[in-house]
N, C-alpha and C. Protein backbone atom coordinates (compact mmCIF):
# COMPACT_ATOMS: atom_id res chain seq x y z
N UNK A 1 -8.95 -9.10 16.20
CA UNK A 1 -8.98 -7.73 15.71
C UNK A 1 -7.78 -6.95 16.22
N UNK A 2 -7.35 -7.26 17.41
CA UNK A 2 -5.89 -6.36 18.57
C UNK A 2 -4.85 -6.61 17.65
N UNK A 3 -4.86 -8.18 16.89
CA UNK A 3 -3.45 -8.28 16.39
C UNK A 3 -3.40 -7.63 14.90
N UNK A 4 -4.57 -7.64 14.01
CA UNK A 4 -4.93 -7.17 13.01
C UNK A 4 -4.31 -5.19 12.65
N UNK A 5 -4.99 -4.81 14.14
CA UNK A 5 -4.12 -3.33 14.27
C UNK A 5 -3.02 -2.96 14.70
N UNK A 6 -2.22 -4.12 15.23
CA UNK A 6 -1.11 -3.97 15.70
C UNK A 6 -0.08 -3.96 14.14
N UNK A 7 -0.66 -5.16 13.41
CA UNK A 7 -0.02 -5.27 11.96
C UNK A 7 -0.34 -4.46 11.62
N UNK A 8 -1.23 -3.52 11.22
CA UNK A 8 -1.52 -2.41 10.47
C UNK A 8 -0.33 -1.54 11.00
N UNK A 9 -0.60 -1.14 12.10
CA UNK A 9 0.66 -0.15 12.83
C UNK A 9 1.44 -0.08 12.74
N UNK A 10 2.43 -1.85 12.63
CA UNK A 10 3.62 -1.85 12.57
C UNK A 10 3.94 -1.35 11.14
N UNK A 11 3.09 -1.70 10.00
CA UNK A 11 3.21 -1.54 8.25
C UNK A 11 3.20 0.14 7.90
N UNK A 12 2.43 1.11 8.80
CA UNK A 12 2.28 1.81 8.10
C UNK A 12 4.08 2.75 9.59
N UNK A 13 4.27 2.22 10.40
CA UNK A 13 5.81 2.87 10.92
C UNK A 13 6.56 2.48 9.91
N UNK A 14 6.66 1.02 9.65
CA UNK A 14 7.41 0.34 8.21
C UNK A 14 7.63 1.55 7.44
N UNK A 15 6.18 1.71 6.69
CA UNK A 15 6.32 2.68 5.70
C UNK A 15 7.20 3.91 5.35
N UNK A 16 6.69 4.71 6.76
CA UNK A 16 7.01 6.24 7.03
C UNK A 16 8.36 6.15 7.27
N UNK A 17 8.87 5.54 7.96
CA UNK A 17 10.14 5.06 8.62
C UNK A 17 11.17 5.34 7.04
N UNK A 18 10.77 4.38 6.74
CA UNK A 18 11.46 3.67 5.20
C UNK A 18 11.63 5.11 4.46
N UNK A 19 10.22 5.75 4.32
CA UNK A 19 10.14 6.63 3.68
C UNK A 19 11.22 8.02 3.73
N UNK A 20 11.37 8.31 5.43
CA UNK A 20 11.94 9.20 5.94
C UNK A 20 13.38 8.70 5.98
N UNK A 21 13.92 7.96 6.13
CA UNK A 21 15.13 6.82 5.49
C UNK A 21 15.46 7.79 3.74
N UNK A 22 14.50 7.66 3.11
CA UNK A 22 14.83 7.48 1.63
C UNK A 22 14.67 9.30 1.49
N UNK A 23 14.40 10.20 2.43
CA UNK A 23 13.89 11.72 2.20
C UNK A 23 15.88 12.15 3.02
N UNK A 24 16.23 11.43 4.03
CA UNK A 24 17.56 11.79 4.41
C UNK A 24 18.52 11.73 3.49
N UNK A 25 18.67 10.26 2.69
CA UNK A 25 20.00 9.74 2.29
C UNK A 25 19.52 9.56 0.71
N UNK A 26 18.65 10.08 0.20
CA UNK A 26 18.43 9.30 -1.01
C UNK A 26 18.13 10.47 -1.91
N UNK A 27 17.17 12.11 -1.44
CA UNK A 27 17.39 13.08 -1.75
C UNK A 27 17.75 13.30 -2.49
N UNK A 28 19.58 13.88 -2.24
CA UNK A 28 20.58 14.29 -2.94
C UNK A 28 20.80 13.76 -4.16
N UNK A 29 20.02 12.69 -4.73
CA UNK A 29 20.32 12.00 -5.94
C UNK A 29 21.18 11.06 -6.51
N UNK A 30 21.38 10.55 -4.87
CA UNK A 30 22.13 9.30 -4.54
C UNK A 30 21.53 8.06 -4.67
N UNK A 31 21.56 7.03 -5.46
CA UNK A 31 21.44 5.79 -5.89
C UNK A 31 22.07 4.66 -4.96
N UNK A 32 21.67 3.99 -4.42
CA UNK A 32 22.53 2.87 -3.43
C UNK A 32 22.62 1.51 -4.08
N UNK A 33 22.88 0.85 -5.06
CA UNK A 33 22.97 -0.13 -5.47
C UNK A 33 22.28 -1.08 -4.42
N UNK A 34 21.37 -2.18 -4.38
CA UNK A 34 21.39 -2.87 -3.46
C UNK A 34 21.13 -4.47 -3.83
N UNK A 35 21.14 -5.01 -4.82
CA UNK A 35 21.86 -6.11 -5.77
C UNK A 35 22.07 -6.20 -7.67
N UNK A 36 23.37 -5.78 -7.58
CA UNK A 36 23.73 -5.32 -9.16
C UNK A 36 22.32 -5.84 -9.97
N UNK A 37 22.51 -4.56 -10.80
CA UNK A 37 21.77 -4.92 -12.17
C UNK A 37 20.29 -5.95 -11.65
N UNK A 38 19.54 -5.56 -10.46
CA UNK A 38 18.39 -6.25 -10.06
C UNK A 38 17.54 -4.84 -9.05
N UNK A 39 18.32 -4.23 -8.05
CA UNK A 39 16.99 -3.49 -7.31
C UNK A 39 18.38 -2.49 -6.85
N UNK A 40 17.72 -1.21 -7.18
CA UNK A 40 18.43 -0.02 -6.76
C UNK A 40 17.22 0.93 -5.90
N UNK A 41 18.21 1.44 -4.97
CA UNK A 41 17.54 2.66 -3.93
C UNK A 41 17.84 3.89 -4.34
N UNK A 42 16.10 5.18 -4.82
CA UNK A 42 16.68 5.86 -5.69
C UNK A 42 15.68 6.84 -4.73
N UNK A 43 15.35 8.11 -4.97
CA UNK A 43 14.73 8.87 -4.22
C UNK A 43 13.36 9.70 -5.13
N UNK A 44 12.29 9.19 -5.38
CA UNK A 44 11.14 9.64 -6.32
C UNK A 44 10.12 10.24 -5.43
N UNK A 45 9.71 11.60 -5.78
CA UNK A 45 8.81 12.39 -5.42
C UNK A 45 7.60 12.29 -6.76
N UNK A 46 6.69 10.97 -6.22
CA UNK A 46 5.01 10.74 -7.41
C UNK A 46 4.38 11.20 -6.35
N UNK A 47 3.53 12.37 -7.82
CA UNK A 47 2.59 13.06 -7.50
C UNK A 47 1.29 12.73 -7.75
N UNK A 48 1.24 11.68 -8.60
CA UNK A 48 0.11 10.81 -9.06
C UNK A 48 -0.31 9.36 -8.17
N UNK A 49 -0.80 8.80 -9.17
CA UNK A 49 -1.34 7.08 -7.93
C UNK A 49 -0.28 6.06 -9.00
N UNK A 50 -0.81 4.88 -8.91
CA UNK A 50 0.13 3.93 -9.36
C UNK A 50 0.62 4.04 -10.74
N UNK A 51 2.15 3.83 -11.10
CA UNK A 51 2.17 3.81 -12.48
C UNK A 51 2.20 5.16 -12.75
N UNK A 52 2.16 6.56 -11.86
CA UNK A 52 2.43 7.76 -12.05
C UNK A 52 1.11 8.32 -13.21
N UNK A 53 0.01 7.71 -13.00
CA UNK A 53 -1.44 7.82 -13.51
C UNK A 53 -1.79 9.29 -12.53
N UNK A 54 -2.62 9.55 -13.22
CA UNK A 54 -3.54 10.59 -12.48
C UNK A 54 -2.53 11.79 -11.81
N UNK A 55 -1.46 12.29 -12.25
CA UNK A 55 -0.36 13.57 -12.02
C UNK A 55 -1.30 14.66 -11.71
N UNK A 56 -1.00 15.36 -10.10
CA UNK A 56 -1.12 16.43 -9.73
C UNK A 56 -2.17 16.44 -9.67
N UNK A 57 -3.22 15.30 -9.17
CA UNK A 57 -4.60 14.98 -8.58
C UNK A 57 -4.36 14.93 -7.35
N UNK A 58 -4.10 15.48 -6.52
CA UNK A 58 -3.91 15.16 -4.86
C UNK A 58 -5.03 15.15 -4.41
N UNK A 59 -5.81 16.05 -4.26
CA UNK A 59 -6.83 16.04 -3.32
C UNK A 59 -8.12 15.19 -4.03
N UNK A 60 -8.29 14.90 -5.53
CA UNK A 60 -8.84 14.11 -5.77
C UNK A 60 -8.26 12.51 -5.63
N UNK A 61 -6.68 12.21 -5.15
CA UNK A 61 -6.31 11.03 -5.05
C UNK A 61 -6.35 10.48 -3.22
N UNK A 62 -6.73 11.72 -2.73
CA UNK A 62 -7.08 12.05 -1.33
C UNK A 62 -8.47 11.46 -0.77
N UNK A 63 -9.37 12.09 -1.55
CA UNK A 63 -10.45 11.50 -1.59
C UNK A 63 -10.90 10.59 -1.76
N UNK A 64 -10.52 9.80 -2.72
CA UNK A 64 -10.67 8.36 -3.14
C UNK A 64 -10.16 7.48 -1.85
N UNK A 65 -8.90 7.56 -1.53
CA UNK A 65 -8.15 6.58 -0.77
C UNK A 65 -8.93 6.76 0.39
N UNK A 66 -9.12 7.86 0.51
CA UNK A 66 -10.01 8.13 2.21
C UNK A 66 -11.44 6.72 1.89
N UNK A 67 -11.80 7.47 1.04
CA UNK A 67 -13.56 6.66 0.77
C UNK A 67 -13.23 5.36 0.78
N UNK A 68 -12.02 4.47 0.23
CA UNK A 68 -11.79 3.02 0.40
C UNK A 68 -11.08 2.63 1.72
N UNK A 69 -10.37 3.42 2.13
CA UNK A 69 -10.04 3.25 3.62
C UNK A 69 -10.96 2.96 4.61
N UNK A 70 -12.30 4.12 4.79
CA UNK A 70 -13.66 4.17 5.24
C UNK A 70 -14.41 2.97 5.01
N UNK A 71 -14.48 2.22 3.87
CA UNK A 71 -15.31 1.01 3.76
C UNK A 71 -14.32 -0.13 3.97
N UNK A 72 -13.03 0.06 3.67
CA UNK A 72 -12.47 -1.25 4.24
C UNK A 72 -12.38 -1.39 6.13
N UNK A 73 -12.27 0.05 6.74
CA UNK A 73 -12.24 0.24 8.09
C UNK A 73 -13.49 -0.49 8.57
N UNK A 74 -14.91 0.16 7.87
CA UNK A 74 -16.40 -0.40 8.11
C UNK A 74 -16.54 -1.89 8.22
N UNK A 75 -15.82 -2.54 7.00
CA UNK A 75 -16.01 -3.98 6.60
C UNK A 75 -15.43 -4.30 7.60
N UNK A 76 -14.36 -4.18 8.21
CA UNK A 76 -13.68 -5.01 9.46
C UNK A 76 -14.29 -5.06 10.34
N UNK A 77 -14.72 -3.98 11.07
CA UNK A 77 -15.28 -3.87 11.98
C UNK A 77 -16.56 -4.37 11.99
N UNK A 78 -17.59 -4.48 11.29
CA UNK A 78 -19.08 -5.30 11.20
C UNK A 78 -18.40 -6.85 10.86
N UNK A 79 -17.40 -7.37 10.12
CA UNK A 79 -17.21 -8.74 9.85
C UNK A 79 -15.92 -9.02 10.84
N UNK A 80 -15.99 -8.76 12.15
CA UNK A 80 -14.67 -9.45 12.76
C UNK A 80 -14.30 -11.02 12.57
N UNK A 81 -15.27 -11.63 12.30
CA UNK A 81 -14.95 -13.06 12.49
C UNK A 81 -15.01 -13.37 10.95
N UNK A 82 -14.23 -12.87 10.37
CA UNK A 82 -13.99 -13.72 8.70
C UNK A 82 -12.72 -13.91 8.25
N UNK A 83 -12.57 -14.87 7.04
CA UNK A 83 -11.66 -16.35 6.95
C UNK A 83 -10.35 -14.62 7.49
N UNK A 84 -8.93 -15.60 7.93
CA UNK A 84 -7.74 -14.86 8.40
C UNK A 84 -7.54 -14.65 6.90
N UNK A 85 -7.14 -14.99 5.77
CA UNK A 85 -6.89 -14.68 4.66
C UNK A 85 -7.41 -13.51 4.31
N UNK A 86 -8.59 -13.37 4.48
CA UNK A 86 -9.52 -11.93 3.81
C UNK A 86 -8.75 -10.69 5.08
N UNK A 87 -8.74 -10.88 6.06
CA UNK A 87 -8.89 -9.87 6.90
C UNK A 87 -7.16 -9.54 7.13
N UNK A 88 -6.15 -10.73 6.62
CA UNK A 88 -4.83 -10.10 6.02
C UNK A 88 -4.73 -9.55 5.02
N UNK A 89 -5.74 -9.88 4.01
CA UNK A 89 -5.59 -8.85 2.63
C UNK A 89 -6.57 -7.93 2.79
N UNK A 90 -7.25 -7.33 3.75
CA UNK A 90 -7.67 -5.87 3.70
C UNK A 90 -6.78 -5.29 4.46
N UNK A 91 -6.27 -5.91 5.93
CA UNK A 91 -5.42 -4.96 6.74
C UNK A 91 -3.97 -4.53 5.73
N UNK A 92 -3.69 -5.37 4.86
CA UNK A 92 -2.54 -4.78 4.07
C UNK A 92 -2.57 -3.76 3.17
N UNK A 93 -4.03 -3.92 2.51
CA UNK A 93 -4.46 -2.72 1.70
C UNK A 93 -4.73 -1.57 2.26
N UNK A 94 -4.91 -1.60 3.63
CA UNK A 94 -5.82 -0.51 4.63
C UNK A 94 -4.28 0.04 4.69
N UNK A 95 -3.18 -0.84 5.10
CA UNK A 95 -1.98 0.37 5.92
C UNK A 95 -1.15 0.37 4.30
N UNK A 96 -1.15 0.05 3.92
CA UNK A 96 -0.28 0.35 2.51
C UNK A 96 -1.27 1.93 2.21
N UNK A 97 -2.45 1.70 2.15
CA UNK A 97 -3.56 2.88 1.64
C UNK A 97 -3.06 4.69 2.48
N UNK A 98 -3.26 3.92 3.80
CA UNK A 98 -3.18 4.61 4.83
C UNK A 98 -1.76 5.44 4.93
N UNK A 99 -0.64 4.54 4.94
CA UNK A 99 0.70 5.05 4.53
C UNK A 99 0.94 5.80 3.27
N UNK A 100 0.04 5.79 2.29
CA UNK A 100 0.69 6.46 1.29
C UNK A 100 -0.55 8.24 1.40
N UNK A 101 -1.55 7.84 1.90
CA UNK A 101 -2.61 8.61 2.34
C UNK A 101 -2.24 9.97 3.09
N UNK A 102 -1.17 9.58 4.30
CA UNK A 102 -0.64 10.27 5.27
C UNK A 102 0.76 10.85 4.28
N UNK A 103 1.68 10.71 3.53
CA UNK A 103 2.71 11.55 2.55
C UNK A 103 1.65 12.34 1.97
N UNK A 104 0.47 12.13 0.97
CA UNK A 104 0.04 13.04 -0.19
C UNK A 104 -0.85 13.85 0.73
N UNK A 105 -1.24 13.63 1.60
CA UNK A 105 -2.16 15.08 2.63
C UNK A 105 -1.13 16.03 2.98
N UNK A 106 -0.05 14.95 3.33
CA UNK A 106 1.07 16.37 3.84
C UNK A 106 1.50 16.97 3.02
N UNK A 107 2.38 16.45 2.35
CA UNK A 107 3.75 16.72 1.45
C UNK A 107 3.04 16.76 -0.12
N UNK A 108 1.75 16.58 -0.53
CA UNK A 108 1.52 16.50 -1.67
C UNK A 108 1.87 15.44 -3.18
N UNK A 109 3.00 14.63 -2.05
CA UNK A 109 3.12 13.64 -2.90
C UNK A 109 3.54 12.41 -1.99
N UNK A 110 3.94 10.87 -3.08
CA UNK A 110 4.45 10.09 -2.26
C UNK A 110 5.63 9.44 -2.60
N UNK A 111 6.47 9.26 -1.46
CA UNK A 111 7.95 9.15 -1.47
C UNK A 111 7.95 7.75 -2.02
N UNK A 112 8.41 7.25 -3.47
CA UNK A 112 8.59 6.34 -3.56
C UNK A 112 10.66 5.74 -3.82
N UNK A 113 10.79 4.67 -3.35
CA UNK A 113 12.49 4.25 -3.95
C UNK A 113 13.08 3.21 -3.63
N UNK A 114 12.66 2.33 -3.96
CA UNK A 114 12.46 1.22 -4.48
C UNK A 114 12.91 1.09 -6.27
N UNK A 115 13.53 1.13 -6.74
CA UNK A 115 13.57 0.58 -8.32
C UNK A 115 14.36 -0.30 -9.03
N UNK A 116 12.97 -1.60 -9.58
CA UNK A 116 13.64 -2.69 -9.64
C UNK A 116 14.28 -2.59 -11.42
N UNK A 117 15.36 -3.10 -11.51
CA UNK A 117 16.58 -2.51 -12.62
C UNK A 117 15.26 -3.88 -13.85
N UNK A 118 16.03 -4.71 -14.00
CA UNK A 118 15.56 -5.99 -14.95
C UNK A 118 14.22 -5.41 -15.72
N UNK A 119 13.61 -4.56 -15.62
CA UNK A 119 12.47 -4.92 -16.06
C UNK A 119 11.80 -3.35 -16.17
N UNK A 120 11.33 -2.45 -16.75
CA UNK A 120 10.81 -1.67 -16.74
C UNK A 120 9.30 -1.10 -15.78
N UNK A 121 9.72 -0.82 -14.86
CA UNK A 121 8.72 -0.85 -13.60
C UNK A 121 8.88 0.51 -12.97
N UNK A 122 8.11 0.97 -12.62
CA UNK A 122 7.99 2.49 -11.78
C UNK A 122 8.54 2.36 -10.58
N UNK A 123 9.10 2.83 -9.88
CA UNK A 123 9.97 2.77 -8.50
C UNK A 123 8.70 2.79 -7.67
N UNK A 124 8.73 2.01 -6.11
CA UNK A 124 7.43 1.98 -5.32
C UNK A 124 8.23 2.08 -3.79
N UNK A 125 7.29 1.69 -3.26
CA UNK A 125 7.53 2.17 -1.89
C UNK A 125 6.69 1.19 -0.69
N UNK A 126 7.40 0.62 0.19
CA UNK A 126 6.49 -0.20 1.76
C UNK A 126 5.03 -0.13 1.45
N UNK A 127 4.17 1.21 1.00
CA UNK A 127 2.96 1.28 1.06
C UNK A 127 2.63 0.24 -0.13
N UNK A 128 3.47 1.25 -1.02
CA UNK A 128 2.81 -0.07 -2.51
C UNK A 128 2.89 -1.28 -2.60
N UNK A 129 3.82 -2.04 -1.70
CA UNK A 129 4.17 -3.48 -1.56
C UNK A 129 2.92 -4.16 -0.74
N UNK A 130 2.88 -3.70 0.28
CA UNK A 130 1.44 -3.80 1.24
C UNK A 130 0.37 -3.67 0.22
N UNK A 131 -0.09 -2.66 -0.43
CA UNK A 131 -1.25 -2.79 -1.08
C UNK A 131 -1.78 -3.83 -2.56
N UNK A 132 -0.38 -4.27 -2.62
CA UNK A 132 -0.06 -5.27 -3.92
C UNK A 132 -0.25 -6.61 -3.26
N UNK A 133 0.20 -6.98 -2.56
CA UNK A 133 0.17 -8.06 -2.02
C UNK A 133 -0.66 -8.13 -1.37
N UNK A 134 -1.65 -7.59 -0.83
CA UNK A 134 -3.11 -7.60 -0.36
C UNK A 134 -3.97 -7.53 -1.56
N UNK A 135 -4.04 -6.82 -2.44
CA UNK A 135 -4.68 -7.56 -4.06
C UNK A 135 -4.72 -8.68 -4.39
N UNK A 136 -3.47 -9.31 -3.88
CA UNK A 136 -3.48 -9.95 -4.81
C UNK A 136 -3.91 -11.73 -3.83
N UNK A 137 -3.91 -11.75 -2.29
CA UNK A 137 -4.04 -12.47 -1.33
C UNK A 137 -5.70 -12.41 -1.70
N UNK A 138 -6.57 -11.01 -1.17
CA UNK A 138 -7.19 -10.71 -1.98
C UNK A 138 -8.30 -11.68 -2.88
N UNK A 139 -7.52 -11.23 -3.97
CA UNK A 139 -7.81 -12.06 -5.51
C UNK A 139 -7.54 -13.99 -5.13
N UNK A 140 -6.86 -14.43 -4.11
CA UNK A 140 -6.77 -15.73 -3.79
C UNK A 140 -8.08 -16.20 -3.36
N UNK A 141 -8.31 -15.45 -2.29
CA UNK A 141 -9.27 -15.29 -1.54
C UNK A 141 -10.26 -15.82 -2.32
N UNK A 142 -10.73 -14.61 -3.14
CA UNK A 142 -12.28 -14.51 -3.25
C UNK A 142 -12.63 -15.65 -5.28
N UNK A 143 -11.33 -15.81 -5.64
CA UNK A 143 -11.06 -16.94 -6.20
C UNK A 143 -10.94 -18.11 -5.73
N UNK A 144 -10.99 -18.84 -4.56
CA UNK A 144 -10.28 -20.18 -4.10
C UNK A 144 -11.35 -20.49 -2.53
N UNK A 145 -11.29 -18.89 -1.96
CA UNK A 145 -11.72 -19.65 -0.72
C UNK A 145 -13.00 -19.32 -0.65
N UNK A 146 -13.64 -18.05 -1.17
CA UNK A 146 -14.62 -17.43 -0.30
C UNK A 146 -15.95 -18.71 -0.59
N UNK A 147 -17.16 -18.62 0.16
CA UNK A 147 -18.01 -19.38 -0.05
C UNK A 147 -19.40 -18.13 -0.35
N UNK A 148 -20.19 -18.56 -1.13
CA UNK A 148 -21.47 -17.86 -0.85
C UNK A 148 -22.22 -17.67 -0.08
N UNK A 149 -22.94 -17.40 0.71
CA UNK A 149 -23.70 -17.47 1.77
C UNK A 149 -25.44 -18.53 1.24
N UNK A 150 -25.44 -18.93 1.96
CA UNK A 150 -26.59 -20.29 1.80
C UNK A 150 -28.19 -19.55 1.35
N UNK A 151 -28.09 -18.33 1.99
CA UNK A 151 -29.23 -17.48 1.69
C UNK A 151 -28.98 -17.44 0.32
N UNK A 152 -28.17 -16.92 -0.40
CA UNK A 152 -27.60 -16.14 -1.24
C UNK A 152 -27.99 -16.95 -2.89
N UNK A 153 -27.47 -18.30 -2.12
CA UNK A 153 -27.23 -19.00 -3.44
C UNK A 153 -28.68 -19.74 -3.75
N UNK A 154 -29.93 -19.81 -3.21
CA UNK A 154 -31.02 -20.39 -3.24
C UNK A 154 -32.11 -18.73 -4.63
């Protein structure tokens, strides 16, 4: 569980860090190229949740994240001893959640800049990468590994 919050910790400094990185130098409406014609550093103030869904819902996008934060926090803590796979794809969803949780309480929105060129995609941010890739570990998970419980299946 010690190392579980230590990763959380380090993901959601990741985040803010990154974030406050991209609020100094990226602002001004400065673009950083960072491999041609594939991923540019751009500076986006979303006021909505993923995909720029749900615009100028804060405190209802507040609420939500809190309430899944709260049951993923709960689930850890009553299931310490379950498979390492599950309990890396909640701690990633928890500080990706958590990191983007802590911008829209403050600032009302979240700093995303990140934008990948090739492909038509919304610019994202440390939090959103964490919470994607815990979906989707996740979705491995409970496709491949999880088992039923013996009670369960009778």
């Amino acid at each position: 569980m010690f190392w579980w919050f230590v990763l959380c910790a380090g993901l959601i400094a990741a985040d803010q860090i990154t974030k406050h990185l991209a609020r100094i130098y990226l602002s001004d409406g400065s673009i950083v190229p960072v491999i041609n014609h594939v991923l540019d550093l751009v500076y986006v103030e979303n006021r909505g949740a993923a995909f720029g869904f749900f615009q100028d819902t804060r405190w209802l996008l507040v609420g939500l994240t809190s309430a899944i934060l709260c049951a993923a926090a709960a689930y850890m803590i009553r299931h310490k001893d379950t498979h390492k796979l599950l309990s890396l794809s909640v701690t990633l969803i928890f500080a990706g959640g958590l990191g983007n949780l802590i911008d829209r309480a403050i600032n009302g929105y979240v700093v995303d800049f990140f934008h990948i060129l090739f492909i038509d995609f919304p610019c994202f941010n440390v939090a959103d990468t964490c919470v994607s890739i815990g979906c989707v570990l996740l979705a491995i998970y409970l496709l491949f590994l999880h088992k039923e419980p013996k009670e369960a299946k009778q």
